[in-house]
Protein backbone atom coordinates (compact mmCIF):
# COMPACT_ATOMS: atom_id res chain seq x y z
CA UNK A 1 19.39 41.21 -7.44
CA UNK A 2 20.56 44.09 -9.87
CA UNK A 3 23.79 45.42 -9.08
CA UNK A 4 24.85 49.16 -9.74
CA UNK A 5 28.35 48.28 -11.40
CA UNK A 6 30.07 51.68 -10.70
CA UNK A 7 33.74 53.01 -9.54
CA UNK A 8 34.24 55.43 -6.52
CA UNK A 9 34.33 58.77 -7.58
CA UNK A 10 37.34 60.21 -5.81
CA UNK A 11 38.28 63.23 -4.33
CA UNK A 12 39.58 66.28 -5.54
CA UNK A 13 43.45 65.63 -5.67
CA UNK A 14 42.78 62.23 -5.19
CA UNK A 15 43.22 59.36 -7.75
CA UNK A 16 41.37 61.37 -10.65
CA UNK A 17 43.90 64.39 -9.97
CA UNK A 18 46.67 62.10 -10.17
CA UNK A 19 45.40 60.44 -13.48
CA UNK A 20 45.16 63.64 -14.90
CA UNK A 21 48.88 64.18 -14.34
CA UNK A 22 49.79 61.06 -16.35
CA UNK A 23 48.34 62.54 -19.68
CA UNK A 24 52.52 63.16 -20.75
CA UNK A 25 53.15 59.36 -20.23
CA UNK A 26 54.14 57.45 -22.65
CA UNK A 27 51.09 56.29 -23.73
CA UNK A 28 49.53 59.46 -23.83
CA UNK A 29 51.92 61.26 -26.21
CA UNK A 30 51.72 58.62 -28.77
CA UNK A 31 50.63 59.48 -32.02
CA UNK A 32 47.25 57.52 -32.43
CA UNK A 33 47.10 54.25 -34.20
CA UNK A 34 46.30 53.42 -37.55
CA UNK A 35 43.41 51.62 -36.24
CA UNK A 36 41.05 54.30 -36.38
CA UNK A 37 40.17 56.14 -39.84
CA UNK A 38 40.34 59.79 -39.40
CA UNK A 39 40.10 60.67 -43.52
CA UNK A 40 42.61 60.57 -46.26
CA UNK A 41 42.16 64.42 -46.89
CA UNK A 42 43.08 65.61 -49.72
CA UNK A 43 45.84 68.41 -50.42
CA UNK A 44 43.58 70.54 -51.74
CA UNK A 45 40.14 71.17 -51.06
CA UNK A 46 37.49 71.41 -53.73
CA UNK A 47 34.30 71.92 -52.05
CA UNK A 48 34.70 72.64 -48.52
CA UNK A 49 34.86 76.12 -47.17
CA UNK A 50 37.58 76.70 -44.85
CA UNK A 51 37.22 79.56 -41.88
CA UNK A 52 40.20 82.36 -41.47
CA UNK A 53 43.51 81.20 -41.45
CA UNK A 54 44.15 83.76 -38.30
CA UNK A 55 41.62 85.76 -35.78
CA UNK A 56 42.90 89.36 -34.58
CA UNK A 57 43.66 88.68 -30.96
CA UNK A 58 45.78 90.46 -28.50
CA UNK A 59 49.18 89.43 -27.48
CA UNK A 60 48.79 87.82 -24.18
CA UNK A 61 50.90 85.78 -21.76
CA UNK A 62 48.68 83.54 -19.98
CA UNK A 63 50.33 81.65 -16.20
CA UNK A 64 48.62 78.70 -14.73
CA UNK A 65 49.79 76.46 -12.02
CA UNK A 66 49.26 73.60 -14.31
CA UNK A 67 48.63 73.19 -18.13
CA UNK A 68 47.40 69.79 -19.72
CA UNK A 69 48.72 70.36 -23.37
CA UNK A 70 46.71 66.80 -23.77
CA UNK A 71 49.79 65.47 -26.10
CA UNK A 72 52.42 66.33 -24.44
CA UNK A 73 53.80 66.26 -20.86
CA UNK A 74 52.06 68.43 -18.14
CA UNK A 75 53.89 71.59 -17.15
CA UNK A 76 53.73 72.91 -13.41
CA UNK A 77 53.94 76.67 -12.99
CA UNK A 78 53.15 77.37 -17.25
CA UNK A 79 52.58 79.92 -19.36
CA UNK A 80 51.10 79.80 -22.60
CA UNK A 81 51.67 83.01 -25.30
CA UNK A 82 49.12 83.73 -27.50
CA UNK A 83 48.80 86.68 -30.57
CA UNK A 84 46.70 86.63 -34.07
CA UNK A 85 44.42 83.74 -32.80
CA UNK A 86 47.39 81.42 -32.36
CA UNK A 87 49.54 80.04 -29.59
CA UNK A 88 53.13 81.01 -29.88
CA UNK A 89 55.05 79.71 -27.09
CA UNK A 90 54.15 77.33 -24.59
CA UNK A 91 56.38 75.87 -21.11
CA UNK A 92 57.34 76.55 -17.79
CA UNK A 93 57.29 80.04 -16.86
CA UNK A 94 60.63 80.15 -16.07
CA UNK A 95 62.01 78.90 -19.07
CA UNK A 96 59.44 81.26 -21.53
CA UNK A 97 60.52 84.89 -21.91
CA UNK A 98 57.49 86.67 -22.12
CA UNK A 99 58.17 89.29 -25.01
CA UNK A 100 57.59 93.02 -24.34
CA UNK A 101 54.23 94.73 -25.38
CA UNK A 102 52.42 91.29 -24.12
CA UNK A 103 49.66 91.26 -21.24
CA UNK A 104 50.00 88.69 -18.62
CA UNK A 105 47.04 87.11 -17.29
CA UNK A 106 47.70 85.31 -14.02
CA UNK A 107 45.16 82.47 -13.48
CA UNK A 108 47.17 81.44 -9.65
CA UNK A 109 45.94 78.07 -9.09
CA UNK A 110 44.21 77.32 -12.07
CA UNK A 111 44.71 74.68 -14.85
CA UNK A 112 44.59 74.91 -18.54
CA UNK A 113 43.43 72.94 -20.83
CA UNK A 114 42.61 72.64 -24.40
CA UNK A 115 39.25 73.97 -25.53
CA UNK A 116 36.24 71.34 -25.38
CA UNK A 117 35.03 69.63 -28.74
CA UNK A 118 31.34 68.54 -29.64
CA UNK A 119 30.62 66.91 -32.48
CA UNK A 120 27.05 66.47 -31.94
CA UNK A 121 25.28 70.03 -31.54
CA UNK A 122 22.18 71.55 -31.84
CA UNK A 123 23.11 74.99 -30.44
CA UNK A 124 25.00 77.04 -32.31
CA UNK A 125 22.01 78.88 -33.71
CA UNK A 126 18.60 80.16 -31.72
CA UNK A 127 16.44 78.64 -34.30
CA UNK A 128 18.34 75.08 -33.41
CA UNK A 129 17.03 72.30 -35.32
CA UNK A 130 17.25 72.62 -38.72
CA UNK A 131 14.58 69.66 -40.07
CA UNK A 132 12.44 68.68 -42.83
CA UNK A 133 9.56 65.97 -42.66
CA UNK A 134 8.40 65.61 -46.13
CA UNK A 135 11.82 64.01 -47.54
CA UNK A 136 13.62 61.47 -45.67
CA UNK A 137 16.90 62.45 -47.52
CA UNK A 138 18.01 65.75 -47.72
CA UNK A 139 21.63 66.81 -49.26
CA UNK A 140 20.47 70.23 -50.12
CA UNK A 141 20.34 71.56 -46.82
CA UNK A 142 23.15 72.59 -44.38
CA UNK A 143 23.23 74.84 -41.27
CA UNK A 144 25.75 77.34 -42.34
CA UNK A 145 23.33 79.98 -42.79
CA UNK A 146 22.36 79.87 -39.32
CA UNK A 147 25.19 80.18 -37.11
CA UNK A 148 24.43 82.75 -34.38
CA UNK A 149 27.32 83.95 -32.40
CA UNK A 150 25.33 85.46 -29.51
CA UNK A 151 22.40 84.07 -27.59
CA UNK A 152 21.77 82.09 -24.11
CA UNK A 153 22.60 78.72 -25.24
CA UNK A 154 26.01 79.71 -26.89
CA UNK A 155 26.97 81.65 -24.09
CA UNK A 156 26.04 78.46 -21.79
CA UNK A 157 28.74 76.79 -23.75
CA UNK A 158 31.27 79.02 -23.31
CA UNK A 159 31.24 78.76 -18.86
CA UNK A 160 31.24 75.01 -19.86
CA UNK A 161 34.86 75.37 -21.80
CA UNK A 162 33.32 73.88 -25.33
CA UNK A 163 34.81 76.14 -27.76
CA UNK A 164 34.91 73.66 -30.87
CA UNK A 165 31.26 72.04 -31.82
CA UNK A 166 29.90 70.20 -34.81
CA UNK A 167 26.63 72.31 -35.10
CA UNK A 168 24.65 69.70 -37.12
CA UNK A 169 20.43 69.38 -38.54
CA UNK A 170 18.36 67.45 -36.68
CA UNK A 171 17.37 64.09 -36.73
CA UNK A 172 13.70 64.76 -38.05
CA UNK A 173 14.76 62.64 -41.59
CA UNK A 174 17.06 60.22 -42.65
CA UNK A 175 19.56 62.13 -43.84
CA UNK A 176 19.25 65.67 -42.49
CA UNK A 177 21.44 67.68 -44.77
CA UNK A 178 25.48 69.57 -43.76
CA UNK A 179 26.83 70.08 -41.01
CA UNK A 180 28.98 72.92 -39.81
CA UNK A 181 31.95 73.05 -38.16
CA UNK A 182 32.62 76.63 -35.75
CA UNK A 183 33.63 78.13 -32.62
CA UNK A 184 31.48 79.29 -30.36
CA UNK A 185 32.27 82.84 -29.96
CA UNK A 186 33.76 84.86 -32.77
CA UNK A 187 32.83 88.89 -34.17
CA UNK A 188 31.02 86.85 -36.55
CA UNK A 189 30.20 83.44 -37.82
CA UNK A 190 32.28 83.91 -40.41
CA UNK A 191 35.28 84.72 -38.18
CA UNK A 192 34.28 81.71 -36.00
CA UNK A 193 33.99 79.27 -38.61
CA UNK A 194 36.79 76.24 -38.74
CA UNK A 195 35.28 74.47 -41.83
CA UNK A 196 31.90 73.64 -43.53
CA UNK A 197 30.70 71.32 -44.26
CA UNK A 198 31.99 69.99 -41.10
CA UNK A 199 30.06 67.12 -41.74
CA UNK A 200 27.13 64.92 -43.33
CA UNK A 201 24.60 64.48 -40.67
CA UNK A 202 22.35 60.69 -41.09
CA UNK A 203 19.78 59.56 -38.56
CA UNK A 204 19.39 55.97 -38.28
CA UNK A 205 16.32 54.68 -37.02
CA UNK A 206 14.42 56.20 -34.01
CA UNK A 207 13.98 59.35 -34.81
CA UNK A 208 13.31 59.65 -38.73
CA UNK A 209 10.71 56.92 -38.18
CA UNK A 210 7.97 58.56 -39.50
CA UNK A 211 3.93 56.70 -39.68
CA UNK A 212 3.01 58.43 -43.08
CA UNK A 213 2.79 55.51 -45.15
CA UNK A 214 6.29 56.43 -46.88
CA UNK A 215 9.15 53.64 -47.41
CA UNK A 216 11.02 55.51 -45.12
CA UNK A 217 9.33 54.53 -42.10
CA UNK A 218 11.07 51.36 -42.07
CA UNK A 219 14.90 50.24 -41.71
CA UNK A 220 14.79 48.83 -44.71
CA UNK A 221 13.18 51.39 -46.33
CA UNK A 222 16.27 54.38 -44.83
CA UNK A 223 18.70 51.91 -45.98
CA UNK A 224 17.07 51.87 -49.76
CA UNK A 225 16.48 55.62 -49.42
CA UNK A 226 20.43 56.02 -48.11
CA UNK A 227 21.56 53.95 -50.72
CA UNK A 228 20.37 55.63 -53.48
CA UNK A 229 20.93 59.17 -52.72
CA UNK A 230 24.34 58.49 -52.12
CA UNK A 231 24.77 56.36 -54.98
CA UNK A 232 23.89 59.55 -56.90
CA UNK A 233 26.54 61.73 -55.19
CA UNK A 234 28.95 59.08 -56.24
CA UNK A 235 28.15 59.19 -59.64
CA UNK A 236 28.20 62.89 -59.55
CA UNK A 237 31.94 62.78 -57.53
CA UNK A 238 33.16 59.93 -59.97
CA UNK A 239 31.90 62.35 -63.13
CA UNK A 240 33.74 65.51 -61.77
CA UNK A 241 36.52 62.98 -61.17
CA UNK A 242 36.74 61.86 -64.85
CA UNK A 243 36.64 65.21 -66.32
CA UNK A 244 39.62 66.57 -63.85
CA UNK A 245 41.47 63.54 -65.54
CA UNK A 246 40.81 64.06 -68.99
CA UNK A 247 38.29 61.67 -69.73
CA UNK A 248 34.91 63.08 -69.94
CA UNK A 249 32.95 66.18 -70.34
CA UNK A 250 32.78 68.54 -67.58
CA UNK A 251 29.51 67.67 -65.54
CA UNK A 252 26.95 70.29 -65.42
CA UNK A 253 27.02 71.98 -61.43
CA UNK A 254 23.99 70.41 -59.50
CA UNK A 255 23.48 72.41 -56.14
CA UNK A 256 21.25 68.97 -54.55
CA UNK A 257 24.67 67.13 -54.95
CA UNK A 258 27.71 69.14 -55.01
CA UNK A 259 28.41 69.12 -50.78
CA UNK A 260 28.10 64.79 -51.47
CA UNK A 261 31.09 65.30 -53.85
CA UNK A 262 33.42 66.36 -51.19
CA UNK A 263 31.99 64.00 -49.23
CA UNK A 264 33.11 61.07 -51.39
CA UNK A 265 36.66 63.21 -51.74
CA UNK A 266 36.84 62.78 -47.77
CA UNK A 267 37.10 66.49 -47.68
CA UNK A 268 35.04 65.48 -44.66
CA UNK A 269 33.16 62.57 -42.75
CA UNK A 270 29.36 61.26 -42.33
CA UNK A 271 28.78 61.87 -38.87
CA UNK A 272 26.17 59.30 -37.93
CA UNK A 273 23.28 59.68 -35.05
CA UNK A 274 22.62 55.48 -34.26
CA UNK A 275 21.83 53.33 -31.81
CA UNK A 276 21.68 49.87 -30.45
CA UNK A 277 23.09 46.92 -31.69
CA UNK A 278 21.60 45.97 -34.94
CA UNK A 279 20.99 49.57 -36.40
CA UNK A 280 24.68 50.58 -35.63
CA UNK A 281 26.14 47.20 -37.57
CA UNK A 282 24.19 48.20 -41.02
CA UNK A 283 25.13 51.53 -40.02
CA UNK A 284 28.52 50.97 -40.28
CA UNK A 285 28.22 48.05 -43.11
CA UNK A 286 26.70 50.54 -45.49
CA UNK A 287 28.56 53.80 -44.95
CA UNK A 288 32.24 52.67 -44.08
CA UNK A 289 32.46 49.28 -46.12
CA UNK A 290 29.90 49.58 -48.77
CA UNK A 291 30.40 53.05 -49.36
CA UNK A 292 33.82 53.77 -48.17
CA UNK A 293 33.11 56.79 -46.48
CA UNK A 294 34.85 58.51 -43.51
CA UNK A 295 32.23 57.41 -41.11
CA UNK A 296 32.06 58.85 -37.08
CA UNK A 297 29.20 57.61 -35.00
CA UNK A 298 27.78 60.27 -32.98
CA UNK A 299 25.60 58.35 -30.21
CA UNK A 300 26.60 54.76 -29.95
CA UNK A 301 24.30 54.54 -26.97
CA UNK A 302 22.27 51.69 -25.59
CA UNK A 303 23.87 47.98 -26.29
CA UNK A 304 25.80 48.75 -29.43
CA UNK A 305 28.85 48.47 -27.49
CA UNK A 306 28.79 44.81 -28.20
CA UNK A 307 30.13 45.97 -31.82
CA UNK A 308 33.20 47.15 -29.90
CA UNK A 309 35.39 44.41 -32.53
CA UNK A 310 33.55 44.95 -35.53
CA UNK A 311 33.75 48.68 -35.05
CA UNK A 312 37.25 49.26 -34.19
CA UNK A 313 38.47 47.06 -37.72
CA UNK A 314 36.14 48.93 -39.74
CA UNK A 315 38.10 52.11 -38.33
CA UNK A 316 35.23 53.96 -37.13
CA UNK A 317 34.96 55.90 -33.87
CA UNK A 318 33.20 56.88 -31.26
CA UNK A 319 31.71 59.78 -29.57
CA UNK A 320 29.28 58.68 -27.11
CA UNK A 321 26.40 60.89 -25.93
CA UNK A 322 23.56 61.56 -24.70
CA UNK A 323 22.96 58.53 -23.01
CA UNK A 324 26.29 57.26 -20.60
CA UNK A 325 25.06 53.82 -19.70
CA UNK A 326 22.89 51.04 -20.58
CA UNK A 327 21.07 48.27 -18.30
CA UNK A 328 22.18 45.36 -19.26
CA UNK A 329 19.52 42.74 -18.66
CA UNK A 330 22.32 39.79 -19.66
CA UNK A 331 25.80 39.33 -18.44
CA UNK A 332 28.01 42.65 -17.85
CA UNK A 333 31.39 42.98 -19.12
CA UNK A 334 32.81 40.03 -17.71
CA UNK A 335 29.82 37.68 -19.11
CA UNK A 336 28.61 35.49 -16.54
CA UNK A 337 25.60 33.29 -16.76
CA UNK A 338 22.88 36.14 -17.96
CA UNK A 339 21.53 36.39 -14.33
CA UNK A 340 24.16 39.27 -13.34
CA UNK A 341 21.78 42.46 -14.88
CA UNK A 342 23.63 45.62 -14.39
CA UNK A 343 23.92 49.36 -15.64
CA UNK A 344 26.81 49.26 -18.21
CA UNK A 345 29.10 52.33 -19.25
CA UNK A 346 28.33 52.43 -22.51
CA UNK A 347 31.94 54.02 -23.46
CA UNK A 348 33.65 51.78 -20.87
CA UNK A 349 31.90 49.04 -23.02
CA UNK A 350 33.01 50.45 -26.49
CA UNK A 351 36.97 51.30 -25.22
CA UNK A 352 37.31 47.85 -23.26
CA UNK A 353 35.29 45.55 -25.27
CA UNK A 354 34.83 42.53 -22.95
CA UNK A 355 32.76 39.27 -23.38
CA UNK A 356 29.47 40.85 -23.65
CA UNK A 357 27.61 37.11 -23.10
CA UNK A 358 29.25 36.21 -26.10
CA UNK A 359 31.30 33.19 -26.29
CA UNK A 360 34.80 35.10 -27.44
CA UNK A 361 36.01 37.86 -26.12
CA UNK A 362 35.08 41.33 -28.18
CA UNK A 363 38.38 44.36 -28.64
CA UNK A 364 37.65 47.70 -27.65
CA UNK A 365 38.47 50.79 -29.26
CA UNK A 366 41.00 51.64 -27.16
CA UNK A 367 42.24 55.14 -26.34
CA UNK A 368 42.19 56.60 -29.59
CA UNK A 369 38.55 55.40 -31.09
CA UNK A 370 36.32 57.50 -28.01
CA UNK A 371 35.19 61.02 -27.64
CA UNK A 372 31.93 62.20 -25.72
CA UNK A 373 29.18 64.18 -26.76
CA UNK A 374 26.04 66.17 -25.84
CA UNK A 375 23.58 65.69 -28.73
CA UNK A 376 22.39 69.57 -27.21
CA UNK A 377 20.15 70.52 -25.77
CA UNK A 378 19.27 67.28 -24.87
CA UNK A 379 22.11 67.33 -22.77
CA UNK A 380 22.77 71.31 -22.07
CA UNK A 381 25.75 72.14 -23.66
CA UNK A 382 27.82 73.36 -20.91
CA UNK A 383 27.53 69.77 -19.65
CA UNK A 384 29.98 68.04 -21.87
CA UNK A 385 32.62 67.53 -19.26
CA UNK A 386 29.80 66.03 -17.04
CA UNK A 387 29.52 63.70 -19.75
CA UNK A 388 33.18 62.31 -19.43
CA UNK A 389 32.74 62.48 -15.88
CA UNK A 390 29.73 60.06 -15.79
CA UNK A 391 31.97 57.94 -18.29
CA UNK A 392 34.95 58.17 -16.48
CA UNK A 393 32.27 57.37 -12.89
CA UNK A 394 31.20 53.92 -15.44
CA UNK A 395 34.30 52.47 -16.36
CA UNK A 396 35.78 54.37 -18.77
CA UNK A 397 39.86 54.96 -17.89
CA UNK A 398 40.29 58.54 -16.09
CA UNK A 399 43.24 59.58 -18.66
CA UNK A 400 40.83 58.88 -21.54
CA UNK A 401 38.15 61.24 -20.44
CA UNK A 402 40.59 64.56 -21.05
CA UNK A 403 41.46 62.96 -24.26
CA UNK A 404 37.36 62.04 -25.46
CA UNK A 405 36.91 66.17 -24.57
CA UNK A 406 39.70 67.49 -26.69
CA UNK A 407 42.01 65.70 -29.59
CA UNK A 408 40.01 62.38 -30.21
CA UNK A 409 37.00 64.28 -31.41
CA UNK A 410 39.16 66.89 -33.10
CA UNK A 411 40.69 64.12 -34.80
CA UNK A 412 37.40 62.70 -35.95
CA UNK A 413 35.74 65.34 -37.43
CA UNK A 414 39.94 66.28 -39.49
CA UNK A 415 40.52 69.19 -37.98
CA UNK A 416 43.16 68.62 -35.31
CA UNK A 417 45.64 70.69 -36.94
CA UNK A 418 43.86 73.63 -35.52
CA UNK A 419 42.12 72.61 -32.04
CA UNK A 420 42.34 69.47 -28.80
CA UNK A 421 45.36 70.38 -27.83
CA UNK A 422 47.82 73.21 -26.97
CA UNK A 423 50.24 73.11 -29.25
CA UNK A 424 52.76 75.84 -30.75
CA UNK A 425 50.84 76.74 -34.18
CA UNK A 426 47.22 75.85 -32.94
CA UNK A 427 44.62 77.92 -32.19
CA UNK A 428 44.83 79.25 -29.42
CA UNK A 429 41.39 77.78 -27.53
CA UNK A 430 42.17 78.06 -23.68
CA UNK A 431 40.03 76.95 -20.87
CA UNK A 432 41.04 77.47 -17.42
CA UNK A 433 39.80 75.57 -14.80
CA UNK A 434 39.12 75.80 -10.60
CA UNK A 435 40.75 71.90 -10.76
CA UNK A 436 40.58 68.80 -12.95
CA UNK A 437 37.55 69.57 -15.49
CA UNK A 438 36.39 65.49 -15.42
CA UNK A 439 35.47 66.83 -11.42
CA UNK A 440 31.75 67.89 -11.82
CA UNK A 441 32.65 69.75 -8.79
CA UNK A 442 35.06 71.92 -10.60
CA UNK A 443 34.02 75.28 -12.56
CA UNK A 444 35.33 77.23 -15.30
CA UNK A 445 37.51 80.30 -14.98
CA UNK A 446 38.16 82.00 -18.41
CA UNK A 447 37.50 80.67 -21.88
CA UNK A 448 39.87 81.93 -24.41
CA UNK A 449 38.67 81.37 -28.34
CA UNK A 450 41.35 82.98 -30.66
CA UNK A 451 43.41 84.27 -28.79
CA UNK A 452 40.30 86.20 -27.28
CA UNK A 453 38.80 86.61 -23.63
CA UNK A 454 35.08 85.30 -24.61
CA UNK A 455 33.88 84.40 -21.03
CA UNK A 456 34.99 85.13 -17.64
CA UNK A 457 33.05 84.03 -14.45
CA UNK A 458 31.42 86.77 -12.45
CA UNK A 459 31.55 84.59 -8.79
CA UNK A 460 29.14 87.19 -7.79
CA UNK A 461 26.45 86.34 -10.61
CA UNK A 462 28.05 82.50 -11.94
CA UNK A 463 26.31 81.02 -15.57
CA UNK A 464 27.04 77.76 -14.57
């Protein structure tokens, strides 16, 4: 008989609440391990295009009944002070002197958190996709040109607290072309952007398969195509390299390759779209260890969690998303004899490892390898905290689902200097909440972006 492995969902103020509260532990406010790669940057950026260092905001003083800095200690009765797109000041109210000239914003009962972060997106534009079906590798394209800052699907975003997201091509080749990295709300996409590229987008299997006779069709043939493009934009890096240092000619500027230089520089990582088992070891085989790239995976879905080991030496991490759970037709988490078929979290399955049917015991990623995504719209993308709910429902530890919304991905994608957690410096990305955001039951308030009031909810006329 199939059993529906699943944990009680509990009530508001109930054990999820109370997990909530425990993000300042110990554990929490460590600084995350070496385990995990999140890119060597470099001190200076060669071919990456970096968005404004500050956004004109007003000067606001922002109260909540509780704020979830995420890496630090929760703070009852807090304020947060905000100005120029930044947060100045955060603490107890009592203890902040609000300066004069600044607007206070009373949320009563609410709680902040840090702006949401997606790493897989399809939104940020009304044209979406960006796809081409006649090459299976691509670096010559990127999405930067079109980030829209105002249409239904960006707006959804906003009532869903996502204020960060990786807005990336699609999966219709192998390797789909740049990512870019922006808010979602800003005067302009140039005011909302945080960095492109934000990433290299790569579609393994599934998707790209295409039946027109070319070698990309097969798995073998992506991997060859992969391979060789890359191996180009490595020559390319390593010429520019040699000529910095003295020792060559200075290579002549080649447009197809230039974004794969700073991609071999780490300036940012491959963000990888791949599934199940097999396709995610080459995945990772190729790109991290063959390669040496800064590699994220961006799905992870189906049974790959059974790579939970091999993934977490090779420093890799995970955002999980669309799909939150797999049926197992073998043993669960605890093994067993093969006859004990049941739906798996598949991000419970990557953080705890477990014995997977397998005769030793596989590591998990632990709390600083897994984030959540959307992969929207396949998901919508205002449902990105449903997604660590549904994770959090299948296994995956409560305190962990705050953390998969907000620094892990900012981490992954190198840019949590500026957003996934409130901190004095950051940007000042606010989301306040009815209650605990990993409660589906719960509803934005006000999303802040810079410093700036982008959505409030009309209870009269709700988005979402």
């Amino acid at each position: 008989m199939t059993a529906f492995r699943t944990r009680t969902f509990p009530r508001i103020g109930g054990a999820l609440c109370a997990a909530a509260l425990t993000l300042g532990s110990a554990a929490a406010q460590q600084k995350p391990s070496m385990q995990i790669y999140y890119g060597q940057r470099p001190k200076e950026y060669e071919v990456s295009k970096l968005g404004p260092a500050s956004v004109p905001s007003p000067a606001y003083a922002f109260k909540a009944r509780r704020v979830l800095p995420v890496t630090a200690a929760p703070i009852e009765d807090g304020v947060v002070l905000t100005r120029n797109g930044k947060i100045l000041a955060i603490g107890r109210a009592a203890e902040v002197a609000i300066p004069e000239g600044f607007e206070v914003v009373d949320l009563g009962d609410r709680w902040c958190v840090p702006g949401f972060v997606d790493l897989h997106c399809h939104i940020a534009a009304e044209g979406f996709d960006l796809n081409d079906t006649v090459h299976q590798t691509n670096p010559e394209f990127r999405t930067l040109d079109l980030v829209t800052m105002k249409h239904e699907q960006i707006d959804l975003a906003l009532a869903g607290g996502v204020t960060t997201v990786n807005y990336i091509p699609g999966s219709g080749s192998n390797m789909g072309g740049f990512g870019t990295l922006t808010k979602t709300w800003g005067r302009s996409p140039e005011e909302a952007l945080v960095r492109f590229p934000g990433c290299l987008k790569i579609a393994q299997a599934g998707n790209p398969e295409r039946p027109s006779g070319d070698l990309g069709l097969t798995h073998m043939g992506m991997n060859a195509g992969l391979r060789a493009t890359l191996e180009r934009g490595r020559e390319y890096h390593l010429a520019w390299e040699a000529w910095k240092a003295g020792k060559g000619d200075k290579p002549e500027f080649n447009a197809g390759l230039e974004y794969l230089r700073g991609l071999f520089r780490h300036e940012y990582p491959v963000c990888v779209h791949t599934q199940i088992y097999q396709v995610v070891l080459q995945t990772v085989r190729q790109l991290r260890h063959e390669m040496g790239l800064w590699t994220v995976i961006v799905h992870g879905t189906f049974d790959a969690y059974r790579l939970s080991e091999f993934v977490a030496d090779s420093g890799v991490p995970i955002a999980g998303g669309p799909r939150q759970y797999h049926f197992d037709r073998g043993a669960g988490m605890g093994g067993g004899s093969g006859a004990e078929s049941a739906f798996q979290g598949v991000l419970a399955g990557w953080y705890h490892g477990g014995l997977h049917g397998f005769r030793a015991t596989q590591r998990g990623l632990g709390r600083d390898g897994i984030g959540v995504n959307t992969d929207s719209p396949v998901v919508p993308q205002q449902e990105l905290s449903v997604q660590a709910a549904m994770a959090v429902r299948l296994g995956l530890p409560d305190d962990v689902g705050l953390l998969a919304l907000t620094i892990n991905p900012a981490r992954f994608i190198g840019a949590d200097d500026r957003v996934g957690s409130l901190e004095v410096g950051k940007d000042a990305d606010l989301v306040f909440w009815s209650g605990d955001p990993i409660d589906p039951r719960n509803h934005v308030e006000l999303t802040v972006v810079n410093g700036n009031q982008a959505y409030r909810r009309d209870p009269r006329h709700p988005r979402y």
